[in-house]
C-alpha atoms as a PDB file:
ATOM      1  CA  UNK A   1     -28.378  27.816 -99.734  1.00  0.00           C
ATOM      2  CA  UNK A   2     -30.240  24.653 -97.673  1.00  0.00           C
ATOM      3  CA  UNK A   3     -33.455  24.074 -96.981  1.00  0.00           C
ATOM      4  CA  UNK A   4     -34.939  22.321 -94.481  1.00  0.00           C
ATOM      5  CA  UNK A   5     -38.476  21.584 -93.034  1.00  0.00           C
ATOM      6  CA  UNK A   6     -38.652  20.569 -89.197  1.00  0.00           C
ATOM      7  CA  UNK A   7     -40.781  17.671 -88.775  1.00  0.00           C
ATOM      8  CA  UNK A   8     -42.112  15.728 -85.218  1.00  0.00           C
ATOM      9  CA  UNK A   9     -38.698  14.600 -84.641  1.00  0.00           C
ATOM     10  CA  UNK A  10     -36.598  17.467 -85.224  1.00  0.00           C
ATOM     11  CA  UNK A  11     -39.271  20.318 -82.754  1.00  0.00           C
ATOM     12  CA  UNK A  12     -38.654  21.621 -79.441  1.00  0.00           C
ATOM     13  CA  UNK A  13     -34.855  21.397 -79.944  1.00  0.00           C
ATOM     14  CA  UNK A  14     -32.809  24.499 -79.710  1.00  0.00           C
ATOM     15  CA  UNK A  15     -31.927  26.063 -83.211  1.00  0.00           C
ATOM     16  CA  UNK A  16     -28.089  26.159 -82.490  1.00  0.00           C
ATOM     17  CA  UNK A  17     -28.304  22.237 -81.052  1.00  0.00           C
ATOM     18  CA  UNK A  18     -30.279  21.543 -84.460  1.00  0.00           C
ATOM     19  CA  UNK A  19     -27.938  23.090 -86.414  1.00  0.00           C
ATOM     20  CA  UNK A  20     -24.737  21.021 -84.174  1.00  0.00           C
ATOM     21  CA  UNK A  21     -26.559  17.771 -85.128  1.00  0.00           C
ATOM     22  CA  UNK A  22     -27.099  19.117 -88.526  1.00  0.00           C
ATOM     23  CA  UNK A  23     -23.893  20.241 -89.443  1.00  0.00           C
ATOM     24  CA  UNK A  24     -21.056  18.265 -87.451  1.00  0.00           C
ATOM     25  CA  UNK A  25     -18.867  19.767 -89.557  1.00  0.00           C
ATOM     26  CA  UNK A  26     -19.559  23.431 -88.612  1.00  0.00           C
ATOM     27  CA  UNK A  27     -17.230  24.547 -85.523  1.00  0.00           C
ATOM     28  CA  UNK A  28     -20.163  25.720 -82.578  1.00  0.00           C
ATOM     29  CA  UNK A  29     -17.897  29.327 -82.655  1.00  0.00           C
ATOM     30  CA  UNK A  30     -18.707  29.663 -86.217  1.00  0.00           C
ATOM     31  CA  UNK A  31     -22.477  28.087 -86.365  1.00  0.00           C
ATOM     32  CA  UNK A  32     -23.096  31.057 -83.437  1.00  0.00           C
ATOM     33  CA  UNK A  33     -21.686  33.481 -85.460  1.00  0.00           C
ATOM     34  CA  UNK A  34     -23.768  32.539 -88.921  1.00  0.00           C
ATOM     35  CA  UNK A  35     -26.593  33.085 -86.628  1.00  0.00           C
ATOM     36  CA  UNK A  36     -25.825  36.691 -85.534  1.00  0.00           C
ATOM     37  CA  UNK A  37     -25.450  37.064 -89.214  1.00  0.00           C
ATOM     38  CA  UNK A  38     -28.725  35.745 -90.269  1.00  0.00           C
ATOM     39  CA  UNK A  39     -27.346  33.351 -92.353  1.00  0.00           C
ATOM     40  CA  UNK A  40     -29.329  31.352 -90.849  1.00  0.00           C
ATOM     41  CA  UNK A  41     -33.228  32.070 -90.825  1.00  0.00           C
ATOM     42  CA  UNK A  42     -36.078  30.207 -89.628  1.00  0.00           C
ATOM     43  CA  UNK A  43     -39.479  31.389 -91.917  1.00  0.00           C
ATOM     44  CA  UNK A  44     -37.399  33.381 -93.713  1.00  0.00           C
ATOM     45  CA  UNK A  45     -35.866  35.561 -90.807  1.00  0.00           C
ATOM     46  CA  UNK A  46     -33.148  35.799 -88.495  1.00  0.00           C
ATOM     47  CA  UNK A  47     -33.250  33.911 -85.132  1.00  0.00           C
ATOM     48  CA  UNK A  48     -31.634  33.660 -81.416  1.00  0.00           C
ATOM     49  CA  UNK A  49     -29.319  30.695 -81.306  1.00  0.00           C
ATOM     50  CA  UNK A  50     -31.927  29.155 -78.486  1.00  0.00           C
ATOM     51  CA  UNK A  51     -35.252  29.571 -79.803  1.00  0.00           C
ATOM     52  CA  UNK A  52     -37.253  26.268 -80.184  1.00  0.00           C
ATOM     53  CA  UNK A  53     -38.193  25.214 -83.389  1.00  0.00           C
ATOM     54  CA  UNK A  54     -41.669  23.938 -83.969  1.00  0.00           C
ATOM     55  CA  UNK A  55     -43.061  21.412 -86.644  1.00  0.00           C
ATOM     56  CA  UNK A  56     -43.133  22.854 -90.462  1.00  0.00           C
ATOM     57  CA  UNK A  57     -40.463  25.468 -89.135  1.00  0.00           C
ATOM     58  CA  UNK A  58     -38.949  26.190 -92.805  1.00  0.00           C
ATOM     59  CA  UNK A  59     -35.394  26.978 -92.078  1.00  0.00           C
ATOM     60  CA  UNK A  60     -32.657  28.177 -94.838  1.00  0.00           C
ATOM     61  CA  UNK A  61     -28.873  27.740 -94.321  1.00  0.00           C
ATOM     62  CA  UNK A  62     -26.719  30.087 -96.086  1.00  0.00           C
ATOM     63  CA  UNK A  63     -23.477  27.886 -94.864  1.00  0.00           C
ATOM     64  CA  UNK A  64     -20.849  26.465 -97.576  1.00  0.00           C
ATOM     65  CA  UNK A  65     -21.855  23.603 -99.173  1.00  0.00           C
ATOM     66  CA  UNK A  66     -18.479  21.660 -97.302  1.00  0.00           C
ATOM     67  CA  UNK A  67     -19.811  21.631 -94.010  1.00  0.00           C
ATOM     68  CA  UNK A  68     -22.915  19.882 -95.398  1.00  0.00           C
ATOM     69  CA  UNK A  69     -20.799  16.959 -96.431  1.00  0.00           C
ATOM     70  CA  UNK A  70     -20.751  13.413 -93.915  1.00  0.00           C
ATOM     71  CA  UNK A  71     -17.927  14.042 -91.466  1.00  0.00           C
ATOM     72  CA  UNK A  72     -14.157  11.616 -92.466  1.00  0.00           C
ATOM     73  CA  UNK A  73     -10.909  12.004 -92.003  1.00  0.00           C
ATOM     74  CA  UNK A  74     -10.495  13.580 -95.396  1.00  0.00           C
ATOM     75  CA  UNK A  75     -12.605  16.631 -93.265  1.00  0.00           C
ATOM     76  CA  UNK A  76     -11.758  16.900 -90.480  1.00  0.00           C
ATOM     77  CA  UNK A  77     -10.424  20.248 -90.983  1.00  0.00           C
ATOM     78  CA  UNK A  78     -13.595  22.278 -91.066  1.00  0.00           C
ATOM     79  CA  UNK A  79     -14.193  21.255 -87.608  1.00  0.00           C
ATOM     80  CA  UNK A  80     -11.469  22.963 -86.620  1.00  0.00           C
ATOM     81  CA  UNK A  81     -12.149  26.885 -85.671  1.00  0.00           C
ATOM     82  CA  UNK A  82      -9.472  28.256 -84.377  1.00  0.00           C
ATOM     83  CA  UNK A  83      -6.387  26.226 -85.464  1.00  0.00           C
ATOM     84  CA  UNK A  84      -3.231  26.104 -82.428  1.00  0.00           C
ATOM     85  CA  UNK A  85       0.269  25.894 -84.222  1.00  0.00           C
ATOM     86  CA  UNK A  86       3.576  27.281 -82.660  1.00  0.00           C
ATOM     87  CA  UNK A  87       5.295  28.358 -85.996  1.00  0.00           C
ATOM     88  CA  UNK A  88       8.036  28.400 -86.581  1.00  0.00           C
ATOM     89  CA  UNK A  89       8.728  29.462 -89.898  1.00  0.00           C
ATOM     90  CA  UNK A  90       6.496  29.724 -93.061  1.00  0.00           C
ATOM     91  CA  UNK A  91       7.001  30.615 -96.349  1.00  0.00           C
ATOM     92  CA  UNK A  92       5.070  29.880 -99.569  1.00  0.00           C
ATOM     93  CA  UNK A  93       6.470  26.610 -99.935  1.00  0.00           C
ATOM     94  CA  UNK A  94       6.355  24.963 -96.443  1.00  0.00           C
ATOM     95  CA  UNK A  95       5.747  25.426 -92.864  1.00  0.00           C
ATOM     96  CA  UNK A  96       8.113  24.804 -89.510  1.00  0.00           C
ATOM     97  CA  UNK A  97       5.840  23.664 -86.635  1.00  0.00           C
ATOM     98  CA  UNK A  98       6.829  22.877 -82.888  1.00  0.00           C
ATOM     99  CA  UNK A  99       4.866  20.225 -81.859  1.00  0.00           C
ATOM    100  CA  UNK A 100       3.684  20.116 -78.750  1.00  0.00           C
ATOM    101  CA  UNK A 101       3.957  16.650 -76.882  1.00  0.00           C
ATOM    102  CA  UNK A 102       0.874  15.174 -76.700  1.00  0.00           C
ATOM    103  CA  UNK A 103      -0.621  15.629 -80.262  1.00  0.00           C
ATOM    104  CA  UNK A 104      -0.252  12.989 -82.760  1.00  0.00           C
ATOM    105  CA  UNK A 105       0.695  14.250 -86.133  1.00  0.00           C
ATOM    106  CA  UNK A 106      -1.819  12.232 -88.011  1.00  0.00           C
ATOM    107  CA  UNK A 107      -4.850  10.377 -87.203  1.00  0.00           C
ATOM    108  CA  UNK A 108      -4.883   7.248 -85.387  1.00  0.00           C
ATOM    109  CA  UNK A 109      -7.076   4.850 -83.608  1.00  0.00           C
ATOM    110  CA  UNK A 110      -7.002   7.036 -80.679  1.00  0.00           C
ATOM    111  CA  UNK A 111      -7.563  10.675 -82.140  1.00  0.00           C
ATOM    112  CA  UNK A 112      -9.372  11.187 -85.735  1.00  0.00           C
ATOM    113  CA  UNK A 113      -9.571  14.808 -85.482  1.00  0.00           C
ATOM    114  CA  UNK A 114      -7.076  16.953 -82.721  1.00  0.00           C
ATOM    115  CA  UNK A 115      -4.284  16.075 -84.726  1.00  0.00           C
ATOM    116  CA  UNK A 116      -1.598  18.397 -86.180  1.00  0.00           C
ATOM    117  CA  UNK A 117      -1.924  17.631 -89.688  1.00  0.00           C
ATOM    118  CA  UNK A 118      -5.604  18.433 -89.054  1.00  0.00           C
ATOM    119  CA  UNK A 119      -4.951  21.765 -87.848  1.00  0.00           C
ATOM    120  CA  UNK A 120      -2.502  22.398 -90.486  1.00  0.00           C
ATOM    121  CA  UNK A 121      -5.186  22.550 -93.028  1.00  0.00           C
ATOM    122  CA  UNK A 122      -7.711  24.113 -91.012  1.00  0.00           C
ATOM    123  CA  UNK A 123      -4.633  26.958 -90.885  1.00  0.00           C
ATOM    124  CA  UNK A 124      -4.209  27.106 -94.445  1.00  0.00           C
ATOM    125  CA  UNK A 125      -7.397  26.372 -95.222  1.00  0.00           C
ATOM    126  CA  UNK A 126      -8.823  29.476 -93.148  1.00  0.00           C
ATOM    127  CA  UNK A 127      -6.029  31.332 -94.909  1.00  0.00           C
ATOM    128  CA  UNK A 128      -7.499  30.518 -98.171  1.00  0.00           C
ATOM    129  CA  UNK A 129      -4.240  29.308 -99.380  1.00  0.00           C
ATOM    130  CA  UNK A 130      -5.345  25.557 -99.798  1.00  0.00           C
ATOM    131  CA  UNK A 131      -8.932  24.191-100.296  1.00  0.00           C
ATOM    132  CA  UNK A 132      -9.441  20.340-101.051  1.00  0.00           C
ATOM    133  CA  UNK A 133     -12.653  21.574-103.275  1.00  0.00           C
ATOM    134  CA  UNK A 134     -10.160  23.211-105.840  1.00  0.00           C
ATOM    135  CA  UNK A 135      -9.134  21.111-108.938  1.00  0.00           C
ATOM    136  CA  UNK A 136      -6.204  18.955-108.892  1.00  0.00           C
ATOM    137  CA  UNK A 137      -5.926  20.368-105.229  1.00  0.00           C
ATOM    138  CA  UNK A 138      -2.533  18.927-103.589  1.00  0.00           C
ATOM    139  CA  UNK A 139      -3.388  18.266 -99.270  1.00  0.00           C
ATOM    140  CA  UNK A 140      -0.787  19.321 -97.484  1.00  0.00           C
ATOM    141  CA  UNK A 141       1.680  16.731 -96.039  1.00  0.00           C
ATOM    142  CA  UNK A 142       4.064  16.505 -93.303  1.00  0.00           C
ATOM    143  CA  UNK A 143       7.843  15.792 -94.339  1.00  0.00           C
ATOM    144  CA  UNK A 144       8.397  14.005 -90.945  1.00  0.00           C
ATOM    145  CA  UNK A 145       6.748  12.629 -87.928  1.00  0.00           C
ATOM    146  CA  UNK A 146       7.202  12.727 -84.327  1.00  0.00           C
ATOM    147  CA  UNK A 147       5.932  10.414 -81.021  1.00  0.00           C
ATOM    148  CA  UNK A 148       2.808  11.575 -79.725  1.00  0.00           C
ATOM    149  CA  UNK A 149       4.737  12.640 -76.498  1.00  0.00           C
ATOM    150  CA  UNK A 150       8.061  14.145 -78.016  1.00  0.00           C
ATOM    151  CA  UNK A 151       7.516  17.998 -79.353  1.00  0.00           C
ATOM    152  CA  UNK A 152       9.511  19.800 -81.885  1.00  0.00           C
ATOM    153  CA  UNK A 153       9.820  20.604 -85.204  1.00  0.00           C
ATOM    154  CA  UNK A 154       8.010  19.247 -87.822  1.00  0.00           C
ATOM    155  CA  UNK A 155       8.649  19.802 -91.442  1.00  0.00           C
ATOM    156  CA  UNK A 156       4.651  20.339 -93.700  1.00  0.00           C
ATOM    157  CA  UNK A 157       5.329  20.534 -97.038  1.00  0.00           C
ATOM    158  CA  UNK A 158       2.256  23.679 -99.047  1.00  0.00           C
ATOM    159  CA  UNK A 159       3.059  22.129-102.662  1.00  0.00           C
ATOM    160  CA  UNK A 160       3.763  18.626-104.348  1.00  0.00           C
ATOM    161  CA  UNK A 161       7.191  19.996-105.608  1.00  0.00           C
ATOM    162  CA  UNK A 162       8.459  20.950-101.587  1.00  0.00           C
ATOM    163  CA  UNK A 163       6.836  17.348-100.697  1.00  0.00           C
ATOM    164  CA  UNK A 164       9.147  15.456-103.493  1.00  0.00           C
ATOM    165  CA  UNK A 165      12.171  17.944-102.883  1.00  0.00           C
ATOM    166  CA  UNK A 166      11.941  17.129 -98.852  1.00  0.00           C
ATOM    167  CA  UNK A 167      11.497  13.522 -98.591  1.00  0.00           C
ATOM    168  CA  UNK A 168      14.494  12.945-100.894  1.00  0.00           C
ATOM    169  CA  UNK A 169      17.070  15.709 -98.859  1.00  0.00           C
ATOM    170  CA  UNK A 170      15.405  13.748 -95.496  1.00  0.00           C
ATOM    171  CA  UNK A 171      16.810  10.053 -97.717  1.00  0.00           C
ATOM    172  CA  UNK A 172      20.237  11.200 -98.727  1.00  0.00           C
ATOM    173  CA  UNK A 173      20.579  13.014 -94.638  1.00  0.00           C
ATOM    174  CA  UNK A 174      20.822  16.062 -96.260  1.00  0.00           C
ATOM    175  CA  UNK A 175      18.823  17.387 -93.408  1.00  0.00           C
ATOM    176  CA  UNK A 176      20.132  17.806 -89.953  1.00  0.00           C
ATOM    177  CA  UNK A 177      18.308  17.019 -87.432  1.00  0.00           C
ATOM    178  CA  UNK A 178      18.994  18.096 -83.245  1.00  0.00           C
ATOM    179  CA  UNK A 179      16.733  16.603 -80.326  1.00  0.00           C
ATOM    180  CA  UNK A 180      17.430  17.865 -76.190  1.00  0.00           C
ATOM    181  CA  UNK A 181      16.982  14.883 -74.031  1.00  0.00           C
ATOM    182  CA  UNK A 182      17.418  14.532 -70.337  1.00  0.00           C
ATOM    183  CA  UNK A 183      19.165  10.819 -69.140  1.00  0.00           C
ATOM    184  CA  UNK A 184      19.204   9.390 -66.124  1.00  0.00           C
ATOM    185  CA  UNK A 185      23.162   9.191 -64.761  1.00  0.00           C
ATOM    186  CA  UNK A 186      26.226   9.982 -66.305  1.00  0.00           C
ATOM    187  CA  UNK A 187      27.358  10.063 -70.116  1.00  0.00           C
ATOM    188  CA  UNK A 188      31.063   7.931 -70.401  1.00  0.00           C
ATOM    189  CA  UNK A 189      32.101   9.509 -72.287  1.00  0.00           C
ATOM    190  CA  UNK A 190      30.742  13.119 -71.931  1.00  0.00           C
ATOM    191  CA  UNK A 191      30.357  13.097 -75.602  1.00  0.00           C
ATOM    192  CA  UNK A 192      30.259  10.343 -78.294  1.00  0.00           C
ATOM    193  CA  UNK A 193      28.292   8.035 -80.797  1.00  0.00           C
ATOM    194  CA  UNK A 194      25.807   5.218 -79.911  1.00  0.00           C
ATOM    195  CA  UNK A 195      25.503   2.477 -82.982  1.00  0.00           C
ATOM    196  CA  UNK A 196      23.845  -0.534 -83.011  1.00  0.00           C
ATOM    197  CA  UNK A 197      21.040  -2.362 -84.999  1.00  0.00           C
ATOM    198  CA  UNK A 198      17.250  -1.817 -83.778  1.00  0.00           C
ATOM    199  CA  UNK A 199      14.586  -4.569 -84.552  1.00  0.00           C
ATOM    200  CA  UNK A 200      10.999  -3.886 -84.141  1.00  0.00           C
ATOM    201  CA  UNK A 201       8.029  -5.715 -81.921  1.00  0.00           C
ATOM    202  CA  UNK A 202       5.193  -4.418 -83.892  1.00  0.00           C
ATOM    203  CA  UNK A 203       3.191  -6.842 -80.793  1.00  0.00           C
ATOM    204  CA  UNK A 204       4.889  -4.759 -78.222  1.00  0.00           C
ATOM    205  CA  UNK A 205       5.318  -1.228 -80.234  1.00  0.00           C
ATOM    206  CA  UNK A 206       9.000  -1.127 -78.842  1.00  0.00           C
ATOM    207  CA  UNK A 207      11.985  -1.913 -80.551  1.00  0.00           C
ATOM    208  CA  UNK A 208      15.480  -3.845 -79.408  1.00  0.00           C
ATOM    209  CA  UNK A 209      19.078  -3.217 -79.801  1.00  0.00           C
ATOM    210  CA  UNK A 210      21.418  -4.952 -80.666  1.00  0.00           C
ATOM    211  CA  UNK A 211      25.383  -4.772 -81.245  1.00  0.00           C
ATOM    212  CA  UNK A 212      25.418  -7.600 -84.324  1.00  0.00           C
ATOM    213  CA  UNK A 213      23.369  -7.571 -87.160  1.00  0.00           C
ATOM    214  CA  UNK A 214      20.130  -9.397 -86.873  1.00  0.00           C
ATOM    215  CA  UNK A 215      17.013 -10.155 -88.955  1.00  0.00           C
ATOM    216  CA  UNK A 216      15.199  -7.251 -90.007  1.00  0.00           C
ATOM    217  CA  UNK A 217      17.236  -5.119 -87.476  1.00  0.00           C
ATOM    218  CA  UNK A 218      18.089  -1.960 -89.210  1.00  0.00           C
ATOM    219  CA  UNK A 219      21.245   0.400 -88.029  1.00  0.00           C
ATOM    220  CA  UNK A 220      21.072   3.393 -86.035  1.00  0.00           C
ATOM    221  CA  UNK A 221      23.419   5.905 -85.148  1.00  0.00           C
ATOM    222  CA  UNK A 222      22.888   8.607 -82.919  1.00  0.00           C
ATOM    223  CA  UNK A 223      26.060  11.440 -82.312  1.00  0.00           C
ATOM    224  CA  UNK A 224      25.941  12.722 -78.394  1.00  0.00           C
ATOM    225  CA  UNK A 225      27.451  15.190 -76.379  1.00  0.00           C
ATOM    226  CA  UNK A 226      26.528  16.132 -72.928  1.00  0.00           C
ATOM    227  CA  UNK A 227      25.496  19.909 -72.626  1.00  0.00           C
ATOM    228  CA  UNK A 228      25.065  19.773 -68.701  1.00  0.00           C
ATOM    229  CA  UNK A 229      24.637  17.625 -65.429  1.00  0.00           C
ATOM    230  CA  UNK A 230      22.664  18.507 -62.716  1.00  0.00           C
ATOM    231  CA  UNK A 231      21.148  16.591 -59.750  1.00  0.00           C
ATOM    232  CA  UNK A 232      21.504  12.938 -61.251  1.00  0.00           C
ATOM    233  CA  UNK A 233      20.256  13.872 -64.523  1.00  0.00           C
ATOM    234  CA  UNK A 234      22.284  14.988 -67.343  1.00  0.00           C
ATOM    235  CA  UNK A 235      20.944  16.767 -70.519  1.00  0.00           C
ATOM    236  CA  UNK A 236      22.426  15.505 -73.495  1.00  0.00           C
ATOM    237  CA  UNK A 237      22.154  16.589 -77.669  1.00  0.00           C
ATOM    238  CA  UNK A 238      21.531  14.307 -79.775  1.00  0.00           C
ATOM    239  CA  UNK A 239      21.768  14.396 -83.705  1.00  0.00           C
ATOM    240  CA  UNK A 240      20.065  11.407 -85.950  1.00  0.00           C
ATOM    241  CA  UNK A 241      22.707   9.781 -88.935  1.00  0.00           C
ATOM    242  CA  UNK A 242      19.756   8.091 -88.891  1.00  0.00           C
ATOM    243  CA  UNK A 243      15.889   7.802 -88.288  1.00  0.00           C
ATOM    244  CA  UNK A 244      14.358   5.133 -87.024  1.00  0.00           C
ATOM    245  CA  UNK A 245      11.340   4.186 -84.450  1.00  0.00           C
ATOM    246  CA  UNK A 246      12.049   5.204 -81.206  1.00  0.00           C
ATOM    247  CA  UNK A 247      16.115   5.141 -82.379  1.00  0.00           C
ATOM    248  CA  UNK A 248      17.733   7.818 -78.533  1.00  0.00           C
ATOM    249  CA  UNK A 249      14.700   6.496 -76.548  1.00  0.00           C
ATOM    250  CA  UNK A 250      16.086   2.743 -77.172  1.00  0.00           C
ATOM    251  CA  UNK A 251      19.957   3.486 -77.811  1.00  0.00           C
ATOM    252  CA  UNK A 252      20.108   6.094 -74.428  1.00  0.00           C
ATOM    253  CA  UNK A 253      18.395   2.727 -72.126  1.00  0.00           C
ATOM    254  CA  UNK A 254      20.540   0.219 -74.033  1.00  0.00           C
ATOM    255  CA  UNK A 255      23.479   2.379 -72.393  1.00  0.00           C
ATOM    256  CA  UNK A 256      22.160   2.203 -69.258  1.00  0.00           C
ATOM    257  CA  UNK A 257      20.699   5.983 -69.118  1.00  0.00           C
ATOM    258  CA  UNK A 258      17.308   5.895 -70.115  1.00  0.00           C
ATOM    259  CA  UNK A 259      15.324   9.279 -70.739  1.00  0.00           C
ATOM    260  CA  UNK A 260      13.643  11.001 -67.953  1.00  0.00           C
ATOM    261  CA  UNK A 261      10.135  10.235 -68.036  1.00  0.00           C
ATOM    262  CA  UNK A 262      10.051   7.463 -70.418  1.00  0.00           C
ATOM    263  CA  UNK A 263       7.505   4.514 -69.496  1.00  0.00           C
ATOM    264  CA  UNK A 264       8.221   2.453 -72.353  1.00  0.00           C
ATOM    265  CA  UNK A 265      12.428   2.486 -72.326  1.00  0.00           C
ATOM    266  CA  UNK A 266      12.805   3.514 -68.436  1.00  0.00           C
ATOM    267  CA  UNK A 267      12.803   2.809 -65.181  1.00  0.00           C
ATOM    268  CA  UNK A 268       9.198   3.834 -63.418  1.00  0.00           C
ATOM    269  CA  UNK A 269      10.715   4.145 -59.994  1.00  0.00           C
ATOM    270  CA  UNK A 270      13.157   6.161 -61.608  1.00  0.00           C
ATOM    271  CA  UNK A 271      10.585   8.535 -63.100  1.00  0.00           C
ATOM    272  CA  UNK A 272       8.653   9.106 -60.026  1.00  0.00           C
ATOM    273  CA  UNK A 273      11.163  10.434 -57.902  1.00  0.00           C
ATOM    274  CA  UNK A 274      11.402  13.358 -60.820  1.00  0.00           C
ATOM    275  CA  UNK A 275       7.642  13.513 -61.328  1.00  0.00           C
ATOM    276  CA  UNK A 276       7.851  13.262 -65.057  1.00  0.00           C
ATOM    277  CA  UNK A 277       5.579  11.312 -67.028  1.00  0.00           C
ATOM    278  CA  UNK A 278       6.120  11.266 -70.256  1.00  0.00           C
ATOM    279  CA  UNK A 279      10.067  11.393 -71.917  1.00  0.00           C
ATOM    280  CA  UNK A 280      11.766  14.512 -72.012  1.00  0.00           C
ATOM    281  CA  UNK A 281      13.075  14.615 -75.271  1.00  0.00           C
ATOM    282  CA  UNK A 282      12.203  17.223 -77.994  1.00  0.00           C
ATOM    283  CA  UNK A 283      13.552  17.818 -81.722  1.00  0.00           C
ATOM    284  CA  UNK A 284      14.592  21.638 -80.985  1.00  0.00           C
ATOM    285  CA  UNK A 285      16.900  22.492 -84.258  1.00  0.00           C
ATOM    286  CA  UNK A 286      16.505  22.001 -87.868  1.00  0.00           C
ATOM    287  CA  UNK A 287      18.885  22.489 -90.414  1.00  0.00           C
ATOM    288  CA  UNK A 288      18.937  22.426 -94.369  1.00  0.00           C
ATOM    289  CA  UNK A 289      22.839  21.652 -94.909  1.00  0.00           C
ATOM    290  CA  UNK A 290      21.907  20.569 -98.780  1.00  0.00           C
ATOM    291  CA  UNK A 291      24.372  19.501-100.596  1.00  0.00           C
ATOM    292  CA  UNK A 292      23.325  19.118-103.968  1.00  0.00           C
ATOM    293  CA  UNK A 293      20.583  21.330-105.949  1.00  0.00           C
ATOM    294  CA  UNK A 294      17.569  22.075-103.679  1.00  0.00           C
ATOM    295  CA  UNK A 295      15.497  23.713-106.470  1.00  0.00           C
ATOM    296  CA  UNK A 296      12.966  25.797-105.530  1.00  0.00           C
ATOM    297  CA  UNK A 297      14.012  25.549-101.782  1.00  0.00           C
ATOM    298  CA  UNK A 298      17.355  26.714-102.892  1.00  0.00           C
ATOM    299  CA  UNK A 299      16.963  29.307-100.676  1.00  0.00           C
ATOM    300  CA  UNK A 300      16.834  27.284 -97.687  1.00  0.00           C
ATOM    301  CA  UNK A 301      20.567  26.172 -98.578  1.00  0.00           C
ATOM    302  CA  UNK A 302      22.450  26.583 -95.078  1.00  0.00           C
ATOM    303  CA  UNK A 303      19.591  27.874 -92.873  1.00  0.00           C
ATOM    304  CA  UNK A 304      19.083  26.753 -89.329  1.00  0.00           C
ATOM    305  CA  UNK A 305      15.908  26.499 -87.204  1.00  0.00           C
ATOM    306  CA  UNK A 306      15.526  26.445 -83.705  1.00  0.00           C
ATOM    307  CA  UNK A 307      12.637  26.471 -81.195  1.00  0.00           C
ATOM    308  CA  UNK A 308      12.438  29.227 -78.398  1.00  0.00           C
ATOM    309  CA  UNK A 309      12.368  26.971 -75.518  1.00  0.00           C
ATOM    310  CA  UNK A 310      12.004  23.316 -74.035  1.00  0.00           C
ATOM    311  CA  UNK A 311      10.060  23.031 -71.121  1.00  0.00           C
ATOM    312  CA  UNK A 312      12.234  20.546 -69.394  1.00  0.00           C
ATOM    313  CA  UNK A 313      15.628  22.370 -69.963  1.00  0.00           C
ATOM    314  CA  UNK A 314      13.692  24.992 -67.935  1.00  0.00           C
ATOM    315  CA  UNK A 315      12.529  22.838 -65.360  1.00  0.00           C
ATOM    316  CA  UNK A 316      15.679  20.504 -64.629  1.00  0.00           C
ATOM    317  CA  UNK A 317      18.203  22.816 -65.783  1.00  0.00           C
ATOM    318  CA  UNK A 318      17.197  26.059 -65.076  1.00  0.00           C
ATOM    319  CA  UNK A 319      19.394  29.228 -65.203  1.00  0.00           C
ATOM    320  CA  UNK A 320      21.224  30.377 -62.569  1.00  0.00           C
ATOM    321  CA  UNK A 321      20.149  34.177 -61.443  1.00  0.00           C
END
């Protein structure tokens, strides 16, 4: 329990806005439910969320001592009330989650708090199956990442053991990874392999290809094969040999069939006459095709994942009825 005495500058505000201002950390859902529960009283009894408080008001705050603490990244989680993730698989070693474009997995200079990592531990968190106030607490981590505006799976590892286990299957490609994309044109061929060397503009936040080696370029290889074609556009899959920075956004435009949608790699003329804005590619299938010992994810030895639907595939390439 907190105590607190209202002085000059505190009266005449609302005792749900005082307790906002108070308590950043406390979700407004949640601070209007401790008040229905009288976990919050003002003189010792339980209050309407929009009474005014006066000066020498004593109020006591029988809230966890977390959402107390100065708001940082570290916490962002307990601002979170009602975590949104698409799972799509969890056990007690990891979750699957399809991202949905638009989130950033982790925080950045543009978004400290609606970020999917964030709501990950608000998930577990709420579940009481992680708490960072528990000794020698591990956070959970995400095996992977994904653009801000691509969706699909993304690997979050519960444990330290699944965290080690994952990021060395994801080194030695022991993890298969499948993204849809739409292109503009025609793939020639229909199917095939796109290899070449990307070097990075960390100025620009784009990277080049090129055919030749060339300082600090780093090879890429992307396997293709062209599911359907429709209208000008063709939808293509895609699996990574490997994973690097923008790797089918850059390798699809360096072939001359950039992604629908994609500002950075594309063609905005192009774009418009589709009305997409943002690229139209999405990591849809997952699979675990170990090869060696996967320990405690043994289990996971030959399993497939696969997200229900793509948004696009349903909007450029919808099924015939």
């Amino acid at each position: 329990m907190r105590a607190f005495t209202i002085g000059p500058n505190d009266a005449n505000q609302r005792l749900d806005r005082w307790l906002a201002k108070t308590l950043p950390l406390l979700p407004g859902p949640l601070a209007q439910k401790y008040i229905r529960l009288k976990r919050v009283k003002v003189n010792g009894k339980g209050s309407k969320r929009d009474v005014r408080l006066q000066v020498g008001d004593q109020l006591e705050l029988y809230i966890n001592d977390e959402f107390f603490e100065t708001p940082t990244p570290e916490n962002a989680f307990l601002s979170v009330f009602k975590p949104q993730l698409d799972l799509v698989y969890e056990d007690e070693n990891l979750l699957l989650v399809n991202k949905r474009p638009g989130l950033v997995v982790h925080p950045d200079e543009s978004e400290r708090v609606n970020t999917l990592i964030t709501h990950i531990q608000a998930y577990l968190y709420q579940k009481k199956e992680w708490s960072p106030y528990w000794e020698n607490s591990f956070a959970p981590a995400l095996c992977n990442r994904i653009d801000r505006n691509t969706g699909g799976i993304v690997i979050a590892a519960k444990n330290a053991e699944t965290l080690r286990i994952l990021n060395q299957k994801i080194r030695d490609r022991e993890l298969s990874k499948y993204y849809l994309a739409i292109v503009h044109g025609r793939m020639s061929p229909p199917a095939g392999k796109l290899e070449g060397f990307l070097q990075k503009d960390e100025a620009k936040k784009q990277v080049k290809v090129f055919s030749r080696p060339v300082p600090g370029g780093k090879t890429a290889v992307t396997l293709y094969q062209t599911l359907k074609v429709r209208g000008g556009l063709s939808l293509v899959e895609c699996e990574l040999l490997t994973g690097r920075t923008h790797q089918i956004r850059a390798q699809f435009a360096a072939a001359g069939h950039p992604l629908l949608g994609d500002g950075k790699y594309g063609r905005e003329k192009d774009n418009k006459r589709y009305g997409r804005s943002f690229q139209a590619l999405y990591s849809y299938k997952l699979s675990f095709d170990f090869t060696t010992g996967g320990g405690i994810l043994e289990y996971l030895k030959g399993k497939t994942f696969q997200v229900a639907r793509v948004d696009f595939v349903d909007e450029y390439f919808p099924e015939k009825t």
